[in-house]
N, C-alpha and C. Protein backbone atom coordinates (compact mmCIF):
# COMPACT_ATOMS: atom_id res chain seq x y z
N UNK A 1 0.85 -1.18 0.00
CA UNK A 1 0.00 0.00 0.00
C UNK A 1 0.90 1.24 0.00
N UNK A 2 0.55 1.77 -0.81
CA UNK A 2 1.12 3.20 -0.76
C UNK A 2 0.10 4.66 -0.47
N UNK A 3 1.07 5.61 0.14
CA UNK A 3 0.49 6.29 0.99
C UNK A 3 1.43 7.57 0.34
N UNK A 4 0.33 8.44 -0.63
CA UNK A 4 0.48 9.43 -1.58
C UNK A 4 -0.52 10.71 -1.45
N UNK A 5 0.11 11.80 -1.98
CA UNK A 5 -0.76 12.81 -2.29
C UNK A 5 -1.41 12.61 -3.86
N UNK A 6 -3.02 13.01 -3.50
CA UNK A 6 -3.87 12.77 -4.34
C UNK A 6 -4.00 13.24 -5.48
N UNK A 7 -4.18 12.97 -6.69
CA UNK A 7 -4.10 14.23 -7.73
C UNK A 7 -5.32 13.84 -8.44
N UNK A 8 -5.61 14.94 -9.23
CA UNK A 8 -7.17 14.71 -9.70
C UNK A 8 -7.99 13.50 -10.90
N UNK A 9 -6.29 12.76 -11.11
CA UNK A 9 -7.29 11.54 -11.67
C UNK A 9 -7.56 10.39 -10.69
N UNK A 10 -7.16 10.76 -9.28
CA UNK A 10 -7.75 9.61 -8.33
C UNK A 10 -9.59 10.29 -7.68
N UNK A 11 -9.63 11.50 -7.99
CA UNK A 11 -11.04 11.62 -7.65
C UNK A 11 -12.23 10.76 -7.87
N UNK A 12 -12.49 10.28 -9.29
CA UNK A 12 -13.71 9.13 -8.67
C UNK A 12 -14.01 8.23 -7.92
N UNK A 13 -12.05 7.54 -7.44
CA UNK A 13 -12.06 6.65 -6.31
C UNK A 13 -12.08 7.35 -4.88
N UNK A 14 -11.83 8.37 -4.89
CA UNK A 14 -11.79 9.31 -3.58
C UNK A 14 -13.42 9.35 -3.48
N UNK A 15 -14.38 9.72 -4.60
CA UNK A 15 -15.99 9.69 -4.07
C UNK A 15 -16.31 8.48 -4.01
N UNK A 16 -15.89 7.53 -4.66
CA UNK A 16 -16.26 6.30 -3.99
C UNK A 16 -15.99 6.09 -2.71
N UNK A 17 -14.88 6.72 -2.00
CA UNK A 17 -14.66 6.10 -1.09
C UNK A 17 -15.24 7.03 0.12
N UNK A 18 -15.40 8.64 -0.28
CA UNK A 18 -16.16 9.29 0.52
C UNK A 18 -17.19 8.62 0.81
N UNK A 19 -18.02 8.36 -0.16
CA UNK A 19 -19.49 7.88 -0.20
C UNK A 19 -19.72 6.47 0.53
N UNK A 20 -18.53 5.72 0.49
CA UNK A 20 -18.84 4.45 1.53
C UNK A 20 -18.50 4.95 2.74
N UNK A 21 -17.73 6.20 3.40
CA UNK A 21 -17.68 6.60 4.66
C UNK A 21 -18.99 6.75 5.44
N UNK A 22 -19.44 7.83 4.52
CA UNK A 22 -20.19 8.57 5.03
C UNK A 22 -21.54 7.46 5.14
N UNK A 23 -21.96 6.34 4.57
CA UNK A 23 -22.74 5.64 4.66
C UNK A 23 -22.27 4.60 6.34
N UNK A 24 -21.10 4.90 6.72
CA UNK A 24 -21.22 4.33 8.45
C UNK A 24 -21.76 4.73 9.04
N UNK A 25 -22.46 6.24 8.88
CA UNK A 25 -22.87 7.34 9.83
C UNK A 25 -22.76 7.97 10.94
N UNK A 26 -20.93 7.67 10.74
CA UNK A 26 -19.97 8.42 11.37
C UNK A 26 -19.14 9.52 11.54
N UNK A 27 -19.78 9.76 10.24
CA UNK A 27 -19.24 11.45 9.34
C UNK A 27 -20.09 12.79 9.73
N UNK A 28 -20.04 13.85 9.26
CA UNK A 28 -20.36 14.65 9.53
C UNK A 28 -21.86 14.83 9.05
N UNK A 29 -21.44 14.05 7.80
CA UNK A 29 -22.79 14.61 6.70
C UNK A 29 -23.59 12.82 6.90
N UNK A 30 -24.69 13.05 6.48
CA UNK A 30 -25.78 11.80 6.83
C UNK A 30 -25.69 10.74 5.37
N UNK A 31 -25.63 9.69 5.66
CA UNK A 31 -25.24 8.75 4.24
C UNK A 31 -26.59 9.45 3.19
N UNK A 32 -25.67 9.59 1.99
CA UNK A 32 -26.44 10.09 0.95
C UNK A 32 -26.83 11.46 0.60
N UNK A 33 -26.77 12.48 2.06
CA UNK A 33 -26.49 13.60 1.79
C UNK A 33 -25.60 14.09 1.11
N UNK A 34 -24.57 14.08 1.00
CA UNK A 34 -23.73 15.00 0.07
C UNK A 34 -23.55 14.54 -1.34
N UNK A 35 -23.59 15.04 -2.46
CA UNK A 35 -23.52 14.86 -3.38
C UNK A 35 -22.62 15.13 -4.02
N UNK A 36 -21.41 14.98 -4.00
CA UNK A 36 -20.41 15.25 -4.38
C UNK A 36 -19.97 14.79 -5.78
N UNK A 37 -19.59 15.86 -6.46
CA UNK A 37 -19.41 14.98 -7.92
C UNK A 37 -17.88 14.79 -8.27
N UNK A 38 -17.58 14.12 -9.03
CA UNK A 38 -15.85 13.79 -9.47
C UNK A 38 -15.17 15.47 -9.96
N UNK A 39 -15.90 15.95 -10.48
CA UNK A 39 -15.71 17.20 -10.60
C UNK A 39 -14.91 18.31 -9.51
N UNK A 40 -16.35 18.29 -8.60
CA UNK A 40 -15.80 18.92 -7.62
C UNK A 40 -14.85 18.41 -6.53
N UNK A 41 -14.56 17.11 -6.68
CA UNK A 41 -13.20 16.31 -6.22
C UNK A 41 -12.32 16.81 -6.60
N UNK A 42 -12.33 16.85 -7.77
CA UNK A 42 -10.97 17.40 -8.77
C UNK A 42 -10.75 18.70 -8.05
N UNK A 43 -11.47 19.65 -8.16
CA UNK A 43 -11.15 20.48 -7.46
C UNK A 43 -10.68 21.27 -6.34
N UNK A 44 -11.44 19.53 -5.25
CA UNK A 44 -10.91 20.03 -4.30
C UNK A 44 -9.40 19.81 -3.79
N UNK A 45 -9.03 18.72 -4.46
CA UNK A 45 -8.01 18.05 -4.76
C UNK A 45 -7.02 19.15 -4.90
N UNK A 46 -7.04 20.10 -5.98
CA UNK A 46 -6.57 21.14 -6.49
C UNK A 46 -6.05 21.49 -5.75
N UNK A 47 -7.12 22.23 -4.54
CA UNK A 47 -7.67 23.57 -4.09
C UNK A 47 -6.41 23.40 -2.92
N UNK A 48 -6.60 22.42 -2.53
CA UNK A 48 -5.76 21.82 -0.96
C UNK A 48 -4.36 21.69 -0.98
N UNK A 49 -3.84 20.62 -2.19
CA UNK A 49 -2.46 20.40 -2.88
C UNK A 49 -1.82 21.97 -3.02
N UNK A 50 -2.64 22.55 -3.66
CA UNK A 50 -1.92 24.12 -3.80
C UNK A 50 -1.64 25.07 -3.00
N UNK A 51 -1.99 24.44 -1.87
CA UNK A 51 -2.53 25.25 -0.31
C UNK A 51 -1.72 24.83 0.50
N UNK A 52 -0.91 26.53 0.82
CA UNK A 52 0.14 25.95 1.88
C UNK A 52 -0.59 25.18 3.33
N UNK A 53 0.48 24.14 3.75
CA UNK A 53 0.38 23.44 4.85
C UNK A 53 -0.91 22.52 4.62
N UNK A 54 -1.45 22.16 3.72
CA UNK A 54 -2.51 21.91 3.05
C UNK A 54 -2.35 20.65 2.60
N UNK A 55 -3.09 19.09 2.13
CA UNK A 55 -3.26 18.44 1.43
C UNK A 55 -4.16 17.57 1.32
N UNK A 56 -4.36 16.70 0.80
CA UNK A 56 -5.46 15.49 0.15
C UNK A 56 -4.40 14.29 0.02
N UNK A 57 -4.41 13.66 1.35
CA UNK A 57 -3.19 12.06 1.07
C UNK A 57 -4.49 11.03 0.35
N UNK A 58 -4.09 9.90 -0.04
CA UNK A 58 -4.73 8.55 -0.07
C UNK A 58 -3.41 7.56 0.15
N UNK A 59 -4.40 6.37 0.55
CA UNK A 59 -4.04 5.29 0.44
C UNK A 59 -4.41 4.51 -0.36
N UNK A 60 -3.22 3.58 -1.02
CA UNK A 60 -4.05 3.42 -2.58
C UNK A 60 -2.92 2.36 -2.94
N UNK A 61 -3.59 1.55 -4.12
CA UNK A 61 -2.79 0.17 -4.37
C UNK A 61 -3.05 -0.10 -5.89
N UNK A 62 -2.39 0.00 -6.76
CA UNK A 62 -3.05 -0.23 -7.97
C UNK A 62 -3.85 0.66 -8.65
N UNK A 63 -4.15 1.69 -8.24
CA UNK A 63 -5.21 2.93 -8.77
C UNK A 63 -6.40 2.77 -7.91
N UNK A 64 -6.24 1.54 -6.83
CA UNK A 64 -7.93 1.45 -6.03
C UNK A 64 -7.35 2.23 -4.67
N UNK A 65 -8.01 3.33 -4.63
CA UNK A 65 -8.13 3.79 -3.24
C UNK A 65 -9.01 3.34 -1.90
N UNK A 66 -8.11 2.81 -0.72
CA UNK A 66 -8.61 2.37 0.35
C UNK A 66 -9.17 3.37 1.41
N UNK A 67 -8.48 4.55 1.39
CA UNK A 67 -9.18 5.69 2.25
C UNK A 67 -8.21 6.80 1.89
N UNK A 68 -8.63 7.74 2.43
CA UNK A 68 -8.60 9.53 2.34
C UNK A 68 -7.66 9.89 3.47
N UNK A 69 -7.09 11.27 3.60
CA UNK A 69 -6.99 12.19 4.98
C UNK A 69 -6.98 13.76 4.16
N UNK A 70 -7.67 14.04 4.53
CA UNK A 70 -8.23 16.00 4.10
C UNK A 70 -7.34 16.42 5.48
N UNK A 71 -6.13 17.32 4.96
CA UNK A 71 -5.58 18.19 5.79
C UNK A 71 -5.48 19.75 5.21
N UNK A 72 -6.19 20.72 6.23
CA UNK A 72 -6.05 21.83 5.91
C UNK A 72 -5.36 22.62 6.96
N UNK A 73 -4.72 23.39 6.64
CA UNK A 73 -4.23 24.57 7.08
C UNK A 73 -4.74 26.06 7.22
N UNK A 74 -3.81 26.47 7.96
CA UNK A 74 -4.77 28.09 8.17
C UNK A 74 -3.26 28.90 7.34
N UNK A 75 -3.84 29.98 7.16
CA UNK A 75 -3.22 30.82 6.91
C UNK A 75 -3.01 32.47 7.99
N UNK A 76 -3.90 32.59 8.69
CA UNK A 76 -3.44 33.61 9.45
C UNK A 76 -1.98 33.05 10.95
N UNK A 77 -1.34 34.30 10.67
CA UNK A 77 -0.01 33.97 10.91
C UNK A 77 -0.30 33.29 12.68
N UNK A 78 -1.01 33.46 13.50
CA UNK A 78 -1.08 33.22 15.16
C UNK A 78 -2.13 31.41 15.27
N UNK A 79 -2.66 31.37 13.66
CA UNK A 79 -3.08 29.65 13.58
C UNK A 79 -2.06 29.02 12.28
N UNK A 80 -1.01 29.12 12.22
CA UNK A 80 -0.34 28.52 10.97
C UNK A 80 0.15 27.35 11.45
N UNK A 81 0.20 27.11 12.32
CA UNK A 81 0.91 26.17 12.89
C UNK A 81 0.00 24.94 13.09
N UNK A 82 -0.85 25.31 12.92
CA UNK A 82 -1.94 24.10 13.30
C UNK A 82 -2.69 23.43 12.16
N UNK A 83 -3.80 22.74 11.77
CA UNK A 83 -4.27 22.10 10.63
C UNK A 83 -5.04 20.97 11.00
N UNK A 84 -6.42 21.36 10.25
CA UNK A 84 -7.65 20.43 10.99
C UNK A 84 -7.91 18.92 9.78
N UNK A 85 -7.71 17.76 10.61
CA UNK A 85 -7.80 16.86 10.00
C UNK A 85 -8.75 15.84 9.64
N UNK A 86 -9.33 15.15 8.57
CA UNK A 86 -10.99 14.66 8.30
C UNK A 86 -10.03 13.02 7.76
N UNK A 87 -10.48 11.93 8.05
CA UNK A 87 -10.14 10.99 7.56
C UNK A 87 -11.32 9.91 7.18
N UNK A 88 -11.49 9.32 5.73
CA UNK A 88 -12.18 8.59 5.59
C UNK A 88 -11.64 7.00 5.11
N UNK A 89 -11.92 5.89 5.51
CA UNK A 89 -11.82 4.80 5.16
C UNK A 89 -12.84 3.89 4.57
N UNK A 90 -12.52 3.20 3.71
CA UNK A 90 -13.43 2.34 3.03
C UNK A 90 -13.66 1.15 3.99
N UNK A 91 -15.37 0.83 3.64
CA UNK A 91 -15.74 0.23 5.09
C UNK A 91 -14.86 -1.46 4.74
N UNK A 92 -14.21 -1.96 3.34
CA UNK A 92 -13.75 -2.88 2.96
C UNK A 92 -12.43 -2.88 3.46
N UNK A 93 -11.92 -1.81 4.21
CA UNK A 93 -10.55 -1.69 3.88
C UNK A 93 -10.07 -1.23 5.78
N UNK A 94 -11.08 -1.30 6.51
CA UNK A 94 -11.41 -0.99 8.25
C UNK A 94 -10.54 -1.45 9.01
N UNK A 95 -9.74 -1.88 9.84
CA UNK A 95 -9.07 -2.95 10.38
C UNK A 95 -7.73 -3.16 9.86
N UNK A 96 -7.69 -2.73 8.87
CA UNK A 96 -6.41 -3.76 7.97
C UNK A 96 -5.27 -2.88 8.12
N UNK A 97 -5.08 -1.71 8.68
CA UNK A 97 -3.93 -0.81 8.77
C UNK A 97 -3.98 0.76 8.16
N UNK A 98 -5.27 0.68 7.26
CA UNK A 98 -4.99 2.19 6.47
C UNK A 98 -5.16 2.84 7.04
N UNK A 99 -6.13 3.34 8.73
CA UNK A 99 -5.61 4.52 9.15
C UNK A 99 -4.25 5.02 9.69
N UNK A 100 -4.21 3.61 10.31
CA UNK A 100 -2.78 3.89 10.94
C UNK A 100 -1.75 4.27 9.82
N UNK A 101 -1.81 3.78 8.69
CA UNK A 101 -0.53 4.28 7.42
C UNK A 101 -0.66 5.91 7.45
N UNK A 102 -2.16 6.03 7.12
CA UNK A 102 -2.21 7.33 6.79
C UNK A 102 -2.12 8.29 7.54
N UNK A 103 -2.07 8.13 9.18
CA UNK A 103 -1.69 9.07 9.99
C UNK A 103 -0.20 9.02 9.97
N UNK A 104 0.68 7.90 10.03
CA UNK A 104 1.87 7.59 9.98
C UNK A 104 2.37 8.44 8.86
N UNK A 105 2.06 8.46 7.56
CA UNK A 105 2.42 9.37 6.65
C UNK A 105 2.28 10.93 7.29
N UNK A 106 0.85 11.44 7.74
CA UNK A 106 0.69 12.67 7.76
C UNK A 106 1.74 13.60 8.70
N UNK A 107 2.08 12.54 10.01
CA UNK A 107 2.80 12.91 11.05
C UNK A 107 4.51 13.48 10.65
N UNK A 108 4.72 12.73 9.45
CA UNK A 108 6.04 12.81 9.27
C UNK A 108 5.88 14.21 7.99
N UNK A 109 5.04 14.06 7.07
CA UNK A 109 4.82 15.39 6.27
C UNK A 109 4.27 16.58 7.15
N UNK A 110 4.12 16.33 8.14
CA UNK A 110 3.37 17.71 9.18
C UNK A 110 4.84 18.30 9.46
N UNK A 111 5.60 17.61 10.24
CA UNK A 111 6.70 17.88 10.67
C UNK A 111 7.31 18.86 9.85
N UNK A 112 7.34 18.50 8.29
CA UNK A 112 8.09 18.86 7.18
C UNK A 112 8.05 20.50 6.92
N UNK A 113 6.35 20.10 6.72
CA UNK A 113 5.33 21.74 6.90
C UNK A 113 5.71 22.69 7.71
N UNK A 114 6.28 22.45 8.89
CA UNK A 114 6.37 23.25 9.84
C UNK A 114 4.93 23.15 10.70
N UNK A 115 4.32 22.18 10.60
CA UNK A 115 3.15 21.93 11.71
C UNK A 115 3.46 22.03 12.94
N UNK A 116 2.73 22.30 14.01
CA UNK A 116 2.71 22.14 14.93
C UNK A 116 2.08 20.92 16.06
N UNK A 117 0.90 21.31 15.30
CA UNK A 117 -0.67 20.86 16.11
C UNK A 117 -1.46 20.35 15.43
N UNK A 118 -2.06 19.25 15.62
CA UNK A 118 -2.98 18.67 14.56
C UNK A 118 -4.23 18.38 15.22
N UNK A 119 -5.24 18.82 14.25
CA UNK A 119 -6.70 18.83 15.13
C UNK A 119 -8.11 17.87 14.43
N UNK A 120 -8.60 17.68 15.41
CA UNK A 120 -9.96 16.95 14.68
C UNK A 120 -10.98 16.59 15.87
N UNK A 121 -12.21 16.01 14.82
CA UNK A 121 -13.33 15.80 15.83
C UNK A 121 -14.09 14.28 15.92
N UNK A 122 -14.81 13.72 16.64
CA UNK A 122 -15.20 12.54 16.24
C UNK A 122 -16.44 12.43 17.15
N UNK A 123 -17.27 11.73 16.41
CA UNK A 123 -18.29 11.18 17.13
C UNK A 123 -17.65 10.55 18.56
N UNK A 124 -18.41 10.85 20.03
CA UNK A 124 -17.51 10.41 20.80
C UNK A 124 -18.18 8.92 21.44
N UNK A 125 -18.93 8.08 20.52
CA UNK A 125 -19.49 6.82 20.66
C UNK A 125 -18.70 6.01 19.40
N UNK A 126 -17.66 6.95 18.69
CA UNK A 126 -16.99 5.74 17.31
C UNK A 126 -15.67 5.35 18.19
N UNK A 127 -16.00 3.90 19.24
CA UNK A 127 -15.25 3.36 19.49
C UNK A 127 -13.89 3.34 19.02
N UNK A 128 -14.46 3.08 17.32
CA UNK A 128 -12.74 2.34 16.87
C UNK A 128 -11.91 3.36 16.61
N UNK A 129 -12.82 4.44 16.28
CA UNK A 129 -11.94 5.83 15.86
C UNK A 129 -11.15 6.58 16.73
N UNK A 130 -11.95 6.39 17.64
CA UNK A 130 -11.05 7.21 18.75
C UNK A 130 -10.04 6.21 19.64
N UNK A 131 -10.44 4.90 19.35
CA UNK A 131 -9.12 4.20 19.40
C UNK A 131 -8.08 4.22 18.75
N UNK A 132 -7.85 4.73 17.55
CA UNK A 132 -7.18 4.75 16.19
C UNK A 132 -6.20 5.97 16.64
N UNK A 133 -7.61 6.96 16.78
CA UNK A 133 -6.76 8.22 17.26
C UNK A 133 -5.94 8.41 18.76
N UNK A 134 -6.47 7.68 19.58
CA UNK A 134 -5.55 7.63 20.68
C UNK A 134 -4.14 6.92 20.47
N UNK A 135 -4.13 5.85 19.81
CA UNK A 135 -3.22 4.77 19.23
C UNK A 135 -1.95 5.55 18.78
N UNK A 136 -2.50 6.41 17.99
CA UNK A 136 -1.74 7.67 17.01
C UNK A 136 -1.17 9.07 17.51
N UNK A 137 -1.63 8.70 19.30
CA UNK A 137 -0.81 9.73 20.14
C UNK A 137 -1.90 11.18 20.02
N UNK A 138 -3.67 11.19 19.52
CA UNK A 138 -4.05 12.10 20.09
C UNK A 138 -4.83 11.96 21.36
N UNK A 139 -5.14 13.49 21.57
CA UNK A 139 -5.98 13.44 23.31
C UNK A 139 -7.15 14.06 23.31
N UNK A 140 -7.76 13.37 23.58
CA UNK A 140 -9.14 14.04 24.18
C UNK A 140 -9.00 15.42 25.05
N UNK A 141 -9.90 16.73 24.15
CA UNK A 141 -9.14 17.77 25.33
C UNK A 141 -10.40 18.71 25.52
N UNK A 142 -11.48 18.03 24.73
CA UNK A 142 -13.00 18.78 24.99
C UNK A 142 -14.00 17.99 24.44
N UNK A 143 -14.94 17.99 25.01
CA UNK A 143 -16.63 17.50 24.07
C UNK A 143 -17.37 18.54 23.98
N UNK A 144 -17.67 18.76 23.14
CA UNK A 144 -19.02 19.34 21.92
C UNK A 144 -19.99 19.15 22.37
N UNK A 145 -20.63 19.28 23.53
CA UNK A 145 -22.12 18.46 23.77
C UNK A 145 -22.86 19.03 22.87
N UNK A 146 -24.05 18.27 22.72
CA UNK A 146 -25.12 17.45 21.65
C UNK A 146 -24.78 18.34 20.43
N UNK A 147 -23.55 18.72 20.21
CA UNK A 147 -23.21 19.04 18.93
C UNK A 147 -23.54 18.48 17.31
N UNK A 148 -24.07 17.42 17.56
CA UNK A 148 -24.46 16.67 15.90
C UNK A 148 -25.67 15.92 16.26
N UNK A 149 -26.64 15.93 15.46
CA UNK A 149 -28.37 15.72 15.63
C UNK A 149 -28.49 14.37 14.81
N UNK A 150 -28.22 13.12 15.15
CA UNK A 150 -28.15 11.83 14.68
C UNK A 150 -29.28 10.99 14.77
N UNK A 151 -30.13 10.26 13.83
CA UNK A 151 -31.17 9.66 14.07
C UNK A 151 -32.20 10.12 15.52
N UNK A 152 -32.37 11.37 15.20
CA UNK A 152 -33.26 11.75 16.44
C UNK A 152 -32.66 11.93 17.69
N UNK A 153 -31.27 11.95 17.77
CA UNK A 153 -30.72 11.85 19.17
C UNK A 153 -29.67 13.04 18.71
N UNK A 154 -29.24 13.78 20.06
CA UNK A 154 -28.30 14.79 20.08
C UNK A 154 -27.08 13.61 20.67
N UNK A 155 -25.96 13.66 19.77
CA UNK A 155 -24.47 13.26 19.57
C UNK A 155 -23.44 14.19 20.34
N UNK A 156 -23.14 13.96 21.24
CA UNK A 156 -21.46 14.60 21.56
C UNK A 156 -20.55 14.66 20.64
N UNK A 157 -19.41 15.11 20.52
CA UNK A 157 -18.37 15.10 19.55
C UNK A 157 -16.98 15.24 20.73
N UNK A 158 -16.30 14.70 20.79
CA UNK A 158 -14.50 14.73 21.08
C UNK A 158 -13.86 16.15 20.35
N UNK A 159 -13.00 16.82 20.84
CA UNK A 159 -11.99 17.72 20.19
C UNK A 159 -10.82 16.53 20.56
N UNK A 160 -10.42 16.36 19.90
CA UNK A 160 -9.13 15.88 19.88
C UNK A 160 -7.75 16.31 19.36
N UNK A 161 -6.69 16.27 19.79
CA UNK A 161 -5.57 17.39 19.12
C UNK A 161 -4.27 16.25 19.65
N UNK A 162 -3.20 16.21 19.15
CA UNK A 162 -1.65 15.85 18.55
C UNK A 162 -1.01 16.86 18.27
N UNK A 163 0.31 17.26 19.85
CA UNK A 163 1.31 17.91 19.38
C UNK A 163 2.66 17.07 18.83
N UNK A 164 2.94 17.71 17.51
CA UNK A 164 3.94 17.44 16.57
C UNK A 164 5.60 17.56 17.38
């Protein structure tokens, strides 16, 4: 498995693989809500790659992508140091190592960046995720109460953060 920055002819496998995320209903957005087209992959692809402290990794084998990591950066000079992170995995591909690659990659290109701080959020009932992310050296350092409105129920969310 290799563990690369994305370029815009891997976008239809990147919405494939968004689209099997977001169908765990562990994501932000509700399975089937977002509509994302290869198009605007491409773009975003673009948008991020070109963007300091910025990128779009995959994990990927053959041209089939196993999962995502969306890292963005800030640009005002007193948050540059930091960069909020979204990771998606294919529900085929769970277990088998790709988050851990793909944080393993990001940690060592953060460094590179001049990162500091790495941030993100999670449902704080996705067991495996926030096992993944503890695993990977982040910490629990706030909850979101009933921050996300899930099948009729108000959801907590984790802040979680990794100093570099």
């Amino acid at each position: 498995m290799e563990i690369r920055k994305a370029n815009i002819h891997d976008a239809s496998e990147i919405v494939r693989v968004m689209t099997n995320a977001e169908e765990s209903n562990f994501m932000l957005f509700e399975p089937g809500e977002r509509q994302i087209t290869v198009e605007q992959c491409a773009g975003m692809i673009e948008n991020l790659n070109n963007a300091e402290k910025s990128a779009l990794f995959v994990a990927s084998e053959e041209n089939k992508i196993y999962g995502y990591m969306i890292v963005r950066g800030d640009q005002a000079r007193r948050i540059s140091h930091r960069a909020y992170i979204v990771i998606g995995v294919h529900s085929d591909s769970r277990g088998k190592g790709v988050g851990t690659a793909l944080f393993e990659h990001l940690h060592c290109w953060a460094k590179d960046a001049g990162l500091h701080r790495l941030e993100l959020t999670v449902i704080s009932n996705n067991d495996v995720a926030v096992g993944l992310y503890k695993k990977m050296g982040y910490e629990i350092e706030g909850v979101k109460k009933d921050s996300l409105f899930i099948d009729g129920i108000y959801v907590d969310e984790y802040y979680m953060a990794k100093l570099i």
